[in-house]
PDB file of N, CA and C in Angstrom:
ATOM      1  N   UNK A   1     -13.250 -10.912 -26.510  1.00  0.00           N
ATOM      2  CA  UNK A   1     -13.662 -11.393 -25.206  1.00  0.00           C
ATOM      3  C   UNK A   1     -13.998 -10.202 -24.319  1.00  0.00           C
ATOM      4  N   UNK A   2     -15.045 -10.047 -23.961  1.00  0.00           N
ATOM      5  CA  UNK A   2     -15.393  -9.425 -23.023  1.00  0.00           C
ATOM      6  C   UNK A   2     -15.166  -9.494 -21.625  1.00  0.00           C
ATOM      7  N   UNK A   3     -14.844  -8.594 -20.215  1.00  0.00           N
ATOM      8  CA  UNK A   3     -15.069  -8.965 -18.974  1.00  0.00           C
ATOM      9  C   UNK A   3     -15.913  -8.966 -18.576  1.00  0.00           C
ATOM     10  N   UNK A   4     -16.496  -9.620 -17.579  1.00  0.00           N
ATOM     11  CA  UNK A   4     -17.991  -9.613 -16.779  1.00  0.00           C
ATOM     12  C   UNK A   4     -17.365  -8.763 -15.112  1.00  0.00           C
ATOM     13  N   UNK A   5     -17.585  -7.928 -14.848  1.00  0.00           N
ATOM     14  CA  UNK A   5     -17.672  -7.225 -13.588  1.00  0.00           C
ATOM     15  C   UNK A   5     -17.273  -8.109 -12.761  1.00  0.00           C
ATOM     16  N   UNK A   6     -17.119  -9.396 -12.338  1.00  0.00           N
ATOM     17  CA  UNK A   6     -16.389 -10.010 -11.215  1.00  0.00           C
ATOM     18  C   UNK A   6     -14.577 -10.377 -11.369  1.00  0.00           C
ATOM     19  N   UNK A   7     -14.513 -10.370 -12.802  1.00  0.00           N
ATOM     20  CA  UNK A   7     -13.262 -10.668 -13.565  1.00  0.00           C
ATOM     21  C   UNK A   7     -12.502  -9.473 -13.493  1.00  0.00           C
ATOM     22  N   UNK A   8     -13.016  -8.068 -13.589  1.00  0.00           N
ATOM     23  CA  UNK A   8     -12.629  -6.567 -13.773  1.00  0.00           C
ATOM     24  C   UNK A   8     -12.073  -6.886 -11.989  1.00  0.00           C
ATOM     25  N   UNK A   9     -13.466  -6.656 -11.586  1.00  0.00           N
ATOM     26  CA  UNK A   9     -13.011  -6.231 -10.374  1.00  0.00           C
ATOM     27  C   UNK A   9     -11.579  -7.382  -9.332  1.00  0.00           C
ATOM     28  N   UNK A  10     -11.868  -8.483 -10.037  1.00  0.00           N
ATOM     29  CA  UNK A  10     -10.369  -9.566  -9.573  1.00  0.00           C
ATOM     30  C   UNK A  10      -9.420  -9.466 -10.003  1.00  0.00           C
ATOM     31  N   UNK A  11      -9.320  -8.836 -11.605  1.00  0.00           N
ATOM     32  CA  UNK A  11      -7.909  -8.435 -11.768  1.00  0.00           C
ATOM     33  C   UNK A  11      -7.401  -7.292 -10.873  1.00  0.00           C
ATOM     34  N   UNK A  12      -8.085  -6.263 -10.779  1.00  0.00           N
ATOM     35  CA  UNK A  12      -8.011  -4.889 -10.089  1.00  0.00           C
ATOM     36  C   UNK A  12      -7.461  -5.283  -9.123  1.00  0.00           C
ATOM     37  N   UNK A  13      -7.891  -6.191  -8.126  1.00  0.00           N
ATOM     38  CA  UNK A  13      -7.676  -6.281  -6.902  1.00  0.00           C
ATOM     39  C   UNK A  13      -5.730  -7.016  -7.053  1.00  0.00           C
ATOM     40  N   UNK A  14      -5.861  -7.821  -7.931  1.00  0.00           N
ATOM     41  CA  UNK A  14      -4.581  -8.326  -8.152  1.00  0.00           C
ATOM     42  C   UNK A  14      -3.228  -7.855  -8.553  1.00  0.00           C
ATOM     43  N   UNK A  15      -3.904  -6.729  -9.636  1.00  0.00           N
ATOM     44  CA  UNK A  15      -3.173  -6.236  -9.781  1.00  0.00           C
ATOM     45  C   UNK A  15      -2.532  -4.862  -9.025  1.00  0.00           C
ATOM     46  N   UNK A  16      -3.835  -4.498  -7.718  1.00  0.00           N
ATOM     47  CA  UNK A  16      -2.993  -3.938  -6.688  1.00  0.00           C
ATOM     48  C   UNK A  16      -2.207  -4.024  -5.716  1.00  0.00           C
ATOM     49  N   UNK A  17      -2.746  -5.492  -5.702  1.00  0.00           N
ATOM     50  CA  UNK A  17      -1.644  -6.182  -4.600  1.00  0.00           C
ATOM     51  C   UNK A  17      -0.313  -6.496  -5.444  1.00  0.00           C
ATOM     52  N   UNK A  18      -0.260  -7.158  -6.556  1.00  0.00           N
ATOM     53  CA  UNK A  18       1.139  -7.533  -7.101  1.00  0.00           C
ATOM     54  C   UNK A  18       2.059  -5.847  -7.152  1.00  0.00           C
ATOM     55  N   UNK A  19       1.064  -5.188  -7.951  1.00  0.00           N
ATOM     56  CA  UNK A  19       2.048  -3.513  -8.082  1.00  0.00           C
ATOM     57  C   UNK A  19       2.599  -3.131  -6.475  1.00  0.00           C
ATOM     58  N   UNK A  20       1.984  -3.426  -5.678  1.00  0.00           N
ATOM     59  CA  UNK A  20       2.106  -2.911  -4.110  1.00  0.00           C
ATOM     60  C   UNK A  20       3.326  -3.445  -3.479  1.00  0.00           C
ATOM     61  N   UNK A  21       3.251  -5.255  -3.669  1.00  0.00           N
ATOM     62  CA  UNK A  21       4.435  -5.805  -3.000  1.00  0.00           C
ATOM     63  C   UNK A  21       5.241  -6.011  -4.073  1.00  0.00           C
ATOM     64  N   UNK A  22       5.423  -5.629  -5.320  1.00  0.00           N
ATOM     65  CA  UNK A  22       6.216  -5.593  -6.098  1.00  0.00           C
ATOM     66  C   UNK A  22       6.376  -4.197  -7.298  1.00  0.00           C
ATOM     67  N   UNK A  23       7.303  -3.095  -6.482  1.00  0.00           N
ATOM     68  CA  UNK A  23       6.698  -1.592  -7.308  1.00  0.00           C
ATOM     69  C   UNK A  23       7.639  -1.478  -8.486  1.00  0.00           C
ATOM     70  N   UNK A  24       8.442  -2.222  -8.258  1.00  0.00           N
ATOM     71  CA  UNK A  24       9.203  -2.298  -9.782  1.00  0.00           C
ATOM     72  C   UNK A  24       8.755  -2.978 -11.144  1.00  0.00           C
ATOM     73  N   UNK A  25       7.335  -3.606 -11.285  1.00  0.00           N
ATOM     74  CA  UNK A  25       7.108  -4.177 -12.085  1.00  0.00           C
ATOM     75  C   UNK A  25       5.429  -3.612 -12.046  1.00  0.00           C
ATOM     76  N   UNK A  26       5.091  -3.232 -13.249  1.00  0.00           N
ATOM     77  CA  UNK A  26       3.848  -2.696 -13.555  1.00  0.00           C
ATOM     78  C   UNK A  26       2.512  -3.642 -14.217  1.00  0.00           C
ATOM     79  N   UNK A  27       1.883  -3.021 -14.351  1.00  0.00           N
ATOM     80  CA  UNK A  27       0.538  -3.889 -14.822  1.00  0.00           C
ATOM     81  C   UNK A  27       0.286  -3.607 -16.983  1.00  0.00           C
ATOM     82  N   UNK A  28       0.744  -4.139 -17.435  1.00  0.00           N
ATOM     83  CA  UNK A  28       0.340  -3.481 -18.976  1.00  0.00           C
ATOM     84  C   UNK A  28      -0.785  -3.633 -19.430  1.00  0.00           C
ATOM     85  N   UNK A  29      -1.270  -4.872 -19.355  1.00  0.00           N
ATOM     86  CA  UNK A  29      -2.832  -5.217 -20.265  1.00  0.00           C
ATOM     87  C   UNK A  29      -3.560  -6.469 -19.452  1.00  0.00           C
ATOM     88  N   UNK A  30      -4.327  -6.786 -19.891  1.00  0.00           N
ATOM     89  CA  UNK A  30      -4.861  -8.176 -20.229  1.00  0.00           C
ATOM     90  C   UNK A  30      -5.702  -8.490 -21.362  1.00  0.00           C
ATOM     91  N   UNK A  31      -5.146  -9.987 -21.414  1.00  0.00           N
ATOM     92  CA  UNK A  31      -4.971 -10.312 -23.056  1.00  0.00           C
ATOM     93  C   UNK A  31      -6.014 -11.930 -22.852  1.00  0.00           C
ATOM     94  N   UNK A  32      -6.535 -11.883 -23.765  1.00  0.00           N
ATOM     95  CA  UNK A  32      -6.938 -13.612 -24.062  1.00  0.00           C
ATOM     96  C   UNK A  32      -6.193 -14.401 -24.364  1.00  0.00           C
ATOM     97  N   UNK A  33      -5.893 -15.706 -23.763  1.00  0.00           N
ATOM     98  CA  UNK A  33      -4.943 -16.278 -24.324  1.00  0.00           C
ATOM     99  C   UNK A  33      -5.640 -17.126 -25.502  1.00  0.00           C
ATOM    100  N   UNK A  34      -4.296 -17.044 -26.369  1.00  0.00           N
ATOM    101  CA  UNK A  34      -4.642 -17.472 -27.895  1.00  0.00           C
ATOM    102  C   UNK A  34      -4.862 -19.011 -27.584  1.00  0.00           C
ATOM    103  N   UNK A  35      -4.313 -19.523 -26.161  1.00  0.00           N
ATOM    104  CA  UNK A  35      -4.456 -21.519 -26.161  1.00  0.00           C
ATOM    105  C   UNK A  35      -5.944 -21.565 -25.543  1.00  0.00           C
ATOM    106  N   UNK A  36      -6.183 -21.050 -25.083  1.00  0.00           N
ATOM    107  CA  UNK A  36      -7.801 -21.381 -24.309  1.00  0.00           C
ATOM    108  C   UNK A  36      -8.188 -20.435 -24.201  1.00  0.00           C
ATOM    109  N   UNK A  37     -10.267 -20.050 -24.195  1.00  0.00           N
ATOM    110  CA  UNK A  37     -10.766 -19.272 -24.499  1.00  0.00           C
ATOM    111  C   UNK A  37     -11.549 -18.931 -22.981  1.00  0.00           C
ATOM    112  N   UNK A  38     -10.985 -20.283 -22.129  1.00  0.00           N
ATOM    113  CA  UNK A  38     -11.149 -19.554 -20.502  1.00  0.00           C
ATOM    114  C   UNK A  38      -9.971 -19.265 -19.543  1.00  0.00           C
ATOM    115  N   UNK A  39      -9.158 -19.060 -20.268  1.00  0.00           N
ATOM    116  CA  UNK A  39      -7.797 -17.979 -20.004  1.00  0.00           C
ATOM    117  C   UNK A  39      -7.414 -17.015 -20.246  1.00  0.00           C
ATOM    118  N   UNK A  40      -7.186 -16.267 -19.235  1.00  0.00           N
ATOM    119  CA  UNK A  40      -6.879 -14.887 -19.114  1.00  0.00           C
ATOM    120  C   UNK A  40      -5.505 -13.682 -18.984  1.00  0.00           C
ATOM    121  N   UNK A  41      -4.700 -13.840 -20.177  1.00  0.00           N
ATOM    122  CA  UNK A  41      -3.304 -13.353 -19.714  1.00  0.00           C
ATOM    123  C   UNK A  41      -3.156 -11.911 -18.763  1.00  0.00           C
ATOM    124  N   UNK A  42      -2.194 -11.704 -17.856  1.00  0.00           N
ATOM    125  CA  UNK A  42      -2.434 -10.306 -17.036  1.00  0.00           C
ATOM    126  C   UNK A  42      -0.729  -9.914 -17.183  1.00  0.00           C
ATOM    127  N   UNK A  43      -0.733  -9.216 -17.986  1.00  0.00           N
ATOM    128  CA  UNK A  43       0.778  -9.369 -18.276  1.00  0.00           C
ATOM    129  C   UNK A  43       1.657  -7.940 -17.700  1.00  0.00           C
ATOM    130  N   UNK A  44       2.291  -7.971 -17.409  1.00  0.00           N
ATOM    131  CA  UNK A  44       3.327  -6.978 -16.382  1.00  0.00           C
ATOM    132  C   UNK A  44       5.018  -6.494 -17.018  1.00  0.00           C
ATOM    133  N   UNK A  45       5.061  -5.777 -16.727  1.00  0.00           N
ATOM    134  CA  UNK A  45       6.668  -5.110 -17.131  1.00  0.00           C
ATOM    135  C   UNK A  45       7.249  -5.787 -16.144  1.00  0.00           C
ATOM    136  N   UNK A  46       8.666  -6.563 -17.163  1.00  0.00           N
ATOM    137  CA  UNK A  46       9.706  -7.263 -16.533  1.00  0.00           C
ATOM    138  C   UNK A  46      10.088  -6.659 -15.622  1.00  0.00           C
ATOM    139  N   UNK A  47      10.600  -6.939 -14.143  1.00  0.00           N
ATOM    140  CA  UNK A  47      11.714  -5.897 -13.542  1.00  0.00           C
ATOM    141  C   UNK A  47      13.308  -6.060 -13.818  1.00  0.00           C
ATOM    142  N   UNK A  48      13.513  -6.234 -15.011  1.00  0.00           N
ATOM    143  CA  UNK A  48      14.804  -6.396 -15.640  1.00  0.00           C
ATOM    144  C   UNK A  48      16.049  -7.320 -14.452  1.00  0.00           C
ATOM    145  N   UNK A  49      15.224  -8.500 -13.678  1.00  0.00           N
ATOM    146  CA  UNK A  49      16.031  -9.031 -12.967  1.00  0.00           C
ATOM    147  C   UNK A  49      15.110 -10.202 -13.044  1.00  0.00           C
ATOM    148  N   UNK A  50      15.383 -11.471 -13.588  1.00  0.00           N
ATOM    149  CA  UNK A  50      14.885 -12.439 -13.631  1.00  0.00           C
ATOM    150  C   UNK A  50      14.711 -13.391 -12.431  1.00  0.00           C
ATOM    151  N   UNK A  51      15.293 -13.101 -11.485  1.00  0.00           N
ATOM    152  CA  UNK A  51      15.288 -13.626 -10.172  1.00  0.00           C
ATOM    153  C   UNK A  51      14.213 -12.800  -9.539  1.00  0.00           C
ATOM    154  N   UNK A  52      13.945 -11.644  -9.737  1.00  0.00           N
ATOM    155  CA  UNK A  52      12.928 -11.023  -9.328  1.00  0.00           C
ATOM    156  C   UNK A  52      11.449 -11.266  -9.837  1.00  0.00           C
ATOM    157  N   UNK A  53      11.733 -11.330 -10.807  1.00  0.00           N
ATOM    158  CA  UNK A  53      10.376 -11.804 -11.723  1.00  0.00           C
ATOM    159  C   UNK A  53      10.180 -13.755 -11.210  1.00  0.00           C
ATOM    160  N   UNK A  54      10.793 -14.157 -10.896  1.00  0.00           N
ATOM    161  CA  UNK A  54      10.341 -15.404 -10.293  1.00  0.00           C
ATOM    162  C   UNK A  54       9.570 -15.204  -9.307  1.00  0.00           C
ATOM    163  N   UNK A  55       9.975 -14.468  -8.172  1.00  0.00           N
ATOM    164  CA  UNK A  55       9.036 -13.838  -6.744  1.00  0.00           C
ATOM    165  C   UNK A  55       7.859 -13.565  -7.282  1.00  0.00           C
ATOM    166  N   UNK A  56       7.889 -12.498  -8.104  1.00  0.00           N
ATOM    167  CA  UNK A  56       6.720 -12.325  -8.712  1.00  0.00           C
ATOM    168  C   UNK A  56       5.602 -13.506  -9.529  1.00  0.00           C
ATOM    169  N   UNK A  57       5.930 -13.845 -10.055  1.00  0.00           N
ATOM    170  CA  UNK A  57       5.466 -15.389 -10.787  1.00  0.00           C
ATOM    171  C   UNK A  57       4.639 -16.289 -10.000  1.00  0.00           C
ATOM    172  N   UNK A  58       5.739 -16.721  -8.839  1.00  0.00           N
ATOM    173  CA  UNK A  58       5.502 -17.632  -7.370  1.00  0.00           C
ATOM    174  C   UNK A  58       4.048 -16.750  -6.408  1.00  0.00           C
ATOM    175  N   UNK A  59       4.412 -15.577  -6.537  1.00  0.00           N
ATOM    176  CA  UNK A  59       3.290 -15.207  -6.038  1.00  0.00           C
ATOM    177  C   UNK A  59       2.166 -15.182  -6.522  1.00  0.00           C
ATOM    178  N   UNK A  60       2.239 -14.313  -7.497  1.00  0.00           N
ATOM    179  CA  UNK A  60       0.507 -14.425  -8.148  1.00  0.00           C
ATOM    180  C   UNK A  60       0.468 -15.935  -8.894  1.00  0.00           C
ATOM    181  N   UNK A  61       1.199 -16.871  -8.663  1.00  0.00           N
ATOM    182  CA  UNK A  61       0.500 -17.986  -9.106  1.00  0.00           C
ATOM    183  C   UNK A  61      -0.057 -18.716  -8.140  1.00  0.00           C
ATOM    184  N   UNK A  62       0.139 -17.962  -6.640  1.00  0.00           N
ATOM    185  CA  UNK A  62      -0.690 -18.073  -5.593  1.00  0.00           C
ATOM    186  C   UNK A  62      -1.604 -18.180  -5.614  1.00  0.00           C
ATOM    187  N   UNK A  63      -1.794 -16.314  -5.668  1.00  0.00           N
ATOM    188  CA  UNK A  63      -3.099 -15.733  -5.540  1.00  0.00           C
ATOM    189  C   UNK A  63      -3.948 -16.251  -7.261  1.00  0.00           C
ATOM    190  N   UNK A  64      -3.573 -16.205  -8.520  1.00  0.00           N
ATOM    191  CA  UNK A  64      -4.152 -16.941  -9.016  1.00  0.00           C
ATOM    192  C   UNK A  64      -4.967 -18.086  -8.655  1.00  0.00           C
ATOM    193  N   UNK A  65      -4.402 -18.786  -7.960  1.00  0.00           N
ATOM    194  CA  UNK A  65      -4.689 -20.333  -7.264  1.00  0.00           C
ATOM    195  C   UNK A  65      -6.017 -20.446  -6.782  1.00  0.00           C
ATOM    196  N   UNK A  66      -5.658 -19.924  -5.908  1.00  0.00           N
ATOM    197  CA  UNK A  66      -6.840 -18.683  -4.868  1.00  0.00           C
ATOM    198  C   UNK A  66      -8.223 -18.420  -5.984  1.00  0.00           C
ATOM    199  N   UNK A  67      -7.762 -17.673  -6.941  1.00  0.00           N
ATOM    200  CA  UNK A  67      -8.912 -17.106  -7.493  1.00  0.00           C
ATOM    201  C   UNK A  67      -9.741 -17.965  -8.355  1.00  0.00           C
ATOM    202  N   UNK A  68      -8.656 -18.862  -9.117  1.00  0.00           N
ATOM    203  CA  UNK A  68      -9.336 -20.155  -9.580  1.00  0.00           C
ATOM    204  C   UNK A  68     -10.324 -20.853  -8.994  1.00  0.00           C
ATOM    205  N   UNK A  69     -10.042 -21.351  -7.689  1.00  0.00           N
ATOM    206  CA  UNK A  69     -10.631 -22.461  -6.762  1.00  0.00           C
ATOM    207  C   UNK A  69     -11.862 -21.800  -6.773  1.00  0.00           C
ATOM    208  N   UNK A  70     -11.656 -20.473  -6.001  1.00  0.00           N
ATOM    209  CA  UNK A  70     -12.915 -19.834  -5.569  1.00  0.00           C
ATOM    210  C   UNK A  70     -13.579 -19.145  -6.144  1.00  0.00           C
ATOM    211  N   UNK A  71     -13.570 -18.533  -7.478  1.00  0.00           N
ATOM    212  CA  UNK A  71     -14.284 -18.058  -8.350  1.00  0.00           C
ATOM    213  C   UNK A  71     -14.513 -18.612  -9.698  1.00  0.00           C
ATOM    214  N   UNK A  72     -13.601 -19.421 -10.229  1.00  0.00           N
ATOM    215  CA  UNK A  72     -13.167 -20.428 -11.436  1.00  0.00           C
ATOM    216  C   UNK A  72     -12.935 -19.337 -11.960  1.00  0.00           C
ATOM    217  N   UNK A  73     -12.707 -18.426 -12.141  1.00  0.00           N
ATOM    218  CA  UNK A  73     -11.296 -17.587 -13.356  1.00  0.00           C
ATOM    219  C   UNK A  73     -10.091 -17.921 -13.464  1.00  0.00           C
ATOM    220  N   UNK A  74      -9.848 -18.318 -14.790  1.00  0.00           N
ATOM    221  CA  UNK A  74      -8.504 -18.221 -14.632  1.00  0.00           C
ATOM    222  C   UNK A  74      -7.026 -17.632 -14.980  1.00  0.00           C
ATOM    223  N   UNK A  75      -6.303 -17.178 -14.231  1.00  0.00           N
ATOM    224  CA  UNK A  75      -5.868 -15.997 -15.062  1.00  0.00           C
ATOM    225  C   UNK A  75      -4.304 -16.583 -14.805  1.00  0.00           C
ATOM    226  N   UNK A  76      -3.684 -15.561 -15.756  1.00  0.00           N
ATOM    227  CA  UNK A  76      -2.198 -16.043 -15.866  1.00  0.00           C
ATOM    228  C   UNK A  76      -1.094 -14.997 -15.773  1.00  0.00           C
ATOM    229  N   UNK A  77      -0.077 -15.015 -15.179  1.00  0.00           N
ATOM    230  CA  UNK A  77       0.740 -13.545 -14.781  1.00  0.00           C
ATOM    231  C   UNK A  77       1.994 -14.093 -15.581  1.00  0.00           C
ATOM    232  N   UNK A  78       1.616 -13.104 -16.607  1.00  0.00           N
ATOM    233  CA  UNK A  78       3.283 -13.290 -17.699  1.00  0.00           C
ATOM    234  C   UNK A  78       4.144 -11.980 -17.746  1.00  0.00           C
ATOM    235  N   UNK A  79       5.239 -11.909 -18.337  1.00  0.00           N
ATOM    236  CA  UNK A  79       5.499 -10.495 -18.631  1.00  0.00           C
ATOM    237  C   UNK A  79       5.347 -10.488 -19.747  1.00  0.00           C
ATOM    238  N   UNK A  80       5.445  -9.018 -20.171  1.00  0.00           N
ATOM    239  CA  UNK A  80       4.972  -8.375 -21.807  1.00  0.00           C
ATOM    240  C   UNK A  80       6.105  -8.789 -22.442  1.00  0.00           C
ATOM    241  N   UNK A  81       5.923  -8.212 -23.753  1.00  0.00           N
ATOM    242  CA  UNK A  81       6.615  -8.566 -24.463  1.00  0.00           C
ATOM    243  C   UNK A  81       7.658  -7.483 -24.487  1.00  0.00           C
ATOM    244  N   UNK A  82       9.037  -7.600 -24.755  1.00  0.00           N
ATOM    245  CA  UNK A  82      10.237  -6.647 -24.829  1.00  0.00           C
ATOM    246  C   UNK A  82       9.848  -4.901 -25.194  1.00  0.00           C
ATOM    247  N   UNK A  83       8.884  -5.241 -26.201  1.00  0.00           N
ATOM    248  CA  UNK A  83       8.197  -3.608 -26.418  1.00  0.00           C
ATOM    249  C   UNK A  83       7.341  -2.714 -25.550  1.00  0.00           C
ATOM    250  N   UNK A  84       6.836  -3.598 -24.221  1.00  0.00           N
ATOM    251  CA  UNK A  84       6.311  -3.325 -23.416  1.00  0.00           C
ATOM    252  C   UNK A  84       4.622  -3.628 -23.778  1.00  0.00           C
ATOM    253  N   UNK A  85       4.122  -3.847 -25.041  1.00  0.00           N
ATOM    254  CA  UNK A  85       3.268  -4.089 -25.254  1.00  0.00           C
ATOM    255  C   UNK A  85       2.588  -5.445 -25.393  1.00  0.00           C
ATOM    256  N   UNK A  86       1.547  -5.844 -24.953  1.00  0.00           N
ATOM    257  CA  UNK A  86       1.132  -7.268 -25.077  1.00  0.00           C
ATOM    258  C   UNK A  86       0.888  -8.196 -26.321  1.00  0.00           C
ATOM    259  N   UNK A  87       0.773  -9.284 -26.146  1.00  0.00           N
ATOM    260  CA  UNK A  87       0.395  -9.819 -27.494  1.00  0.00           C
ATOM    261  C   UNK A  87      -0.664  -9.735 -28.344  1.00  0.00           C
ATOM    262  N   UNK A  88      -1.958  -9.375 -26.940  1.00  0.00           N
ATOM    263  CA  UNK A  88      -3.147  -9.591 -27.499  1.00  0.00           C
ATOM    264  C   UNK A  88      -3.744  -8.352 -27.068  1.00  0.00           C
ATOM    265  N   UNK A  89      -5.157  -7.802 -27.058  1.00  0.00           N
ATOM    266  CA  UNK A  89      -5.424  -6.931 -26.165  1.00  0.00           C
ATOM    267  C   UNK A  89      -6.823  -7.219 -26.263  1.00  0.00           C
ATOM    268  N   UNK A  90      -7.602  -7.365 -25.118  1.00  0.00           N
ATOM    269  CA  UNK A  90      -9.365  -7.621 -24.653  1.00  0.00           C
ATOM    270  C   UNK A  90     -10.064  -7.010 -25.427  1.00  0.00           C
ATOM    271  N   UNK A  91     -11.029  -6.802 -26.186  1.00  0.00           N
ATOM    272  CA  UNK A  91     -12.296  -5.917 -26.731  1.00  0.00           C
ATOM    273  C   UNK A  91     -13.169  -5.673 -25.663  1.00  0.00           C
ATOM    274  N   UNK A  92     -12.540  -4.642 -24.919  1.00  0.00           N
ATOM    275  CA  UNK A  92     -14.502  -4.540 -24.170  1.00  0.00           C
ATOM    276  C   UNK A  92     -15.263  -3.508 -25.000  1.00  0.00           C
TER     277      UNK A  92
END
């Protein structure tokens, strides 16, 4: 799966705002999700506090929201996997 330049530039933006109001939890990849081929995983380092990672969740499933409506992307904020590495990883 490739990105198209409006998708690049919306994760970017997302993922500066989530790293910003949340600096304990990082940005790792984005991945295709293996269930649908117009889904977009954006997956992040746990902040080893699961109550924290809910804030996080709640939020960008906000701004997700947001980006859906108004651009139809759709993207999804998971954390990585325990190795820090994702499941999948994009071909550009």
């Amino acid at each position: 799966m490739k990105l198209n330049h409006k998708q690049e530039e919306l994760i970017a933006l997302l993922v500066k705002e989530i790293e910003a109001k949340f600096p304990e939890t990082k940005f790792v990849e984005a991945a295709p999700s293996p269930e649908s081929e117009n889904t977009i995983w954006l997956e992040f380092t746990h902040p080893n506090n699961d109550e924290k990672f809910m804030e996080i969740i709640e939020y960008a499933g906000g701004r997700t929201m947001d980006i859906l409506l108004d651009y139809g992307y759709h993207f999804l904020v998971l954390p990585s996997e325990a190795n820090g590495k994702p499941a999948a990883t994009l071909q550009h």
